[in-house]
Protein backbone atom coordinates (compact mmCIF):
# COMPACT_ATOMS: atom_id res chain seq x y z
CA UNK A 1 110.13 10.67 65.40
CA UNK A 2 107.32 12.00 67.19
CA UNK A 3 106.02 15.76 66.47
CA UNK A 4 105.28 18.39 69.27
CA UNK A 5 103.61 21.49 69.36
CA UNK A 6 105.03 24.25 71.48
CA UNK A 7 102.89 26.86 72.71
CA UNK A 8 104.19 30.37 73.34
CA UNK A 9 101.98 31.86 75.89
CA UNK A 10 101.68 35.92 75.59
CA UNK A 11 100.10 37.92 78.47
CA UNK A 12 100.10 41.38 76.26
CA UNK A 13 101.80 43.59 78.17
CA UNK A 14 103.95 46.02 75.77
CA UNK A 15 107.75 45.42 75.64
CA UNK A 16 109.92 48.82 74.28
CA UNK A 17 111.23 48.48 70.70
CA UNK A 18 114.36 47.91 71.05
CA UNK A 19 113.69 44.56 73.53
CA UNK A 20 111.32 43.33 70.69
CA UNK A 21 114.18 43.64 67.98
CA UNK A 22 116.81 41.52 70.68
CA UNK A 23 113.73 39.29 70.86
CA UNK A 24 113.55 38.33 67.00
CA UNK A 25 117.05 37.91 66.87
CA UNK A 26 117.08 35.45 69.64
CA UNK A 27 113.97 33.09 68.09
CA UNK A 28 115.56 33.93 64.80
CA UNK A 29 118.51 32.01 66.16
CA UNK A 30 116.67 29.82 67.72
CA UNK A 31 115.17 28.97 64.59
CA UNK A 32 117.96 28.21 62.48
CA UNK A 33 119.18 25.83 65.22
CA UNK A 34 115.98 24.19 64.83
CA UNK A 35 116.28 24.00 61.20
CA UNK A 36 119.73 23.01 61.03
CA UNK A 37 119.23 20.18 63.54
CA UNK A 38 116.45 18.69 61.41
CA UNK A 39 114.14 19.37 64.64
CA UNK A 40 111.97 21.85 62.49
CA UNK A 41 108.80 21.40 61.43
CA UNK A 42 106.79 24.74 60.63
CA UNK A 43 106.38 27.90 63.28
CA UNK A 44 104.97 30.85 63.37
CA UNK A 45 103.99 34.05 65.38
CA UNK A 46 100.12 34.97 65.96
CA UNK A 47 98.55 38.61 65.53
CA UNK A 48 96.99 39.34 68.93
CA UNK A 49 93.23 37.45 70.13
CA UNK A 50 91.63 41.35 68.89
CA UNK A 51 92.49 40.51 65.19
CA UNK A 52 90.58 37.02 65.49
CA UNK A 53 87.20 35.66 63.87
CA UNK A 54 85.48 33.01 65.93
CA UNK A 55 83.25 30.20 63.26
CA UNK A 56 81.13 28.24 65.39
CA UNK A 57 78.35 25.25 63.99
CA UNK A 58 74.93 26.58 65.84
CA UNK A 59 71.94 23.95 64.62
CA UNK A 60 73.23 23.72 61.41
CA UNK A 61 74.41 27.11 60.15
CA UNK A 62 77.67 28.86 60.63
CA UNK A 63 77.71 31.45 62.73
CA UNK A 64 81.01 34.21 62.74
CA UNK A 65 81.87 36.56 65.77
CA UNK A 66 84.63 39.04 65.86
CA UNK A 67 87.17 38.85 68.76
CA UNK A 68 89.04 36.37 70.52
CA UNK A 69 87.20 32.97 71.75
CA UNK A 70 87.94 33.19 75.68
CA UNK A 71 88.41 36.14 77.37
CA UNK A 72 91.84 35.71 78.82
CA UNK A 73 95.25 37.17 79.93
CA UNK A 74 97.60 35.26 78.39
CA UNK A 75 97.19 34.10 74.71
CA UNK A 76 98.85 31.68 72.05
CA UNK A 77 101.21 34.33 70.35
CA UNK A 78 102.67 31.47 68.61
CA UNK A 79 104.17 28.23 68.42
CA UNK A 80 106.63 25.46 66.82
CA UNK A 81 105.90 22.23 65.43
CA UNK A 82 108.97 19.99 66.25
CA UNK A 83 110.01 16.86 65.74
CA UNK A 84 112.00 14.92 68.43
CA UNK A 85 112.70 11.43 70.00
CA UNK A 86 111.23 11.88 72.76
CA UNK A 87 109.19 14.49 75.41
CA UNK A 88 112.96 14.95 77.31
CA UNK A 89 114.25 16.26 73.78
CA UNK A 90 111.47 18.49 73.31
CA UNK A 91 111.73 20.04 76.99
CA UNK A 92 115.24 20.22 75.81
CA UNK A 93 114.05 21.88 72.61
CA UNK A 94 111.09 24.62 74.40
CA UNK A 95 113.43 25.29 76.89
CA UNK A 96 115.90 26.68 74.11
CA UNK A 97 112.42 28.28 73.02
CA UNK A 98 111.50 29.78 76.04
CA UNK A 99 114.86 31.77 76.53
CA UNK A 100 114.70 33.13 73.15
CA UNK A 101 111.39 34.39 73.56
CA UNK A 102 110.87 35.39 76.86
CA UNK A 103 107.73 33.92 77.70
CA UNK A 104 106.47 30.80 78.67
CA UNK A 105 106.14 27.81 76.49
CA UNK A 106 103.87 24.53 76.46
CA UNK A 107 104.65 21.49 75.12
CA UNK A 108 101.77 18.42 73.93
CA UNK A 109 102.83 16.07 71.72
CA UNK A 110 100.65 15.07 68.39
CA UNK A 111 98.62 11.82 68.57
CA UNK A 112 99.99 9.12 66.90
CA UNK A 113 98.13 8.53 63.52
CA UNK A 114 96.75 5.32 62.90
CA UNK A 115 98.88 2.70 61.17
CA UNK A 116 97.51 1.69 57.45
């Protein structure tokens, strides 16, 4: 089977507390389904681009800068590595992802590795 990452695209704007909690419980489900289907992979949720460290190579010495790498709107607030047959079952799959989050995700599958 192929893997896929799926993206969950943030665009910071607050949400009340009690919307957040019905949010957890719907990826939690979401989740589980993933798990129990054998679709699961690893997944996890991102602290926002202000908690980030950027490490770039500049002429040979490493270089670190606080703060997100592009200044942007939306961010990656986290994501799912699935497995699936094909991209239709994974649209299948971040659709499923996309209700129980409420925002938007991507989908990109992995490169094939090279055969030994």
């Amino acid at each position: 089977m192929k893997q896929y990452l799926l993206s969950v695209m943030i665009d910071g704007t607050a949400t009340d507390p009690q919307e957040t909690e019905q949010t957890f419980g719907a990826v939690d489900a979401f989740n589980a389904e993933l798990q129990s289907s054998g679709a699961w992979v690893f997944a996890g949720g991102l602290h926002p681009p202000s908690s980030a460290t950027v490490v770039r190579g500049l002429g040979g010495k490493v270089v670190t800068t606080d703060g997100p790498y592009a200044e942007t709107k939306e961010y990656l607030g986290g994501l799912w590595v699935i497995q699936a047959a094909d991209l239709d079952a994974a649209l299948e799959w971040a659709g499923k992802g996309t209700l129980a989050c409420g925002a938007p995700v991507e989908v990109r599958p992995f490169e094939d590795l090279p055969e030994d």
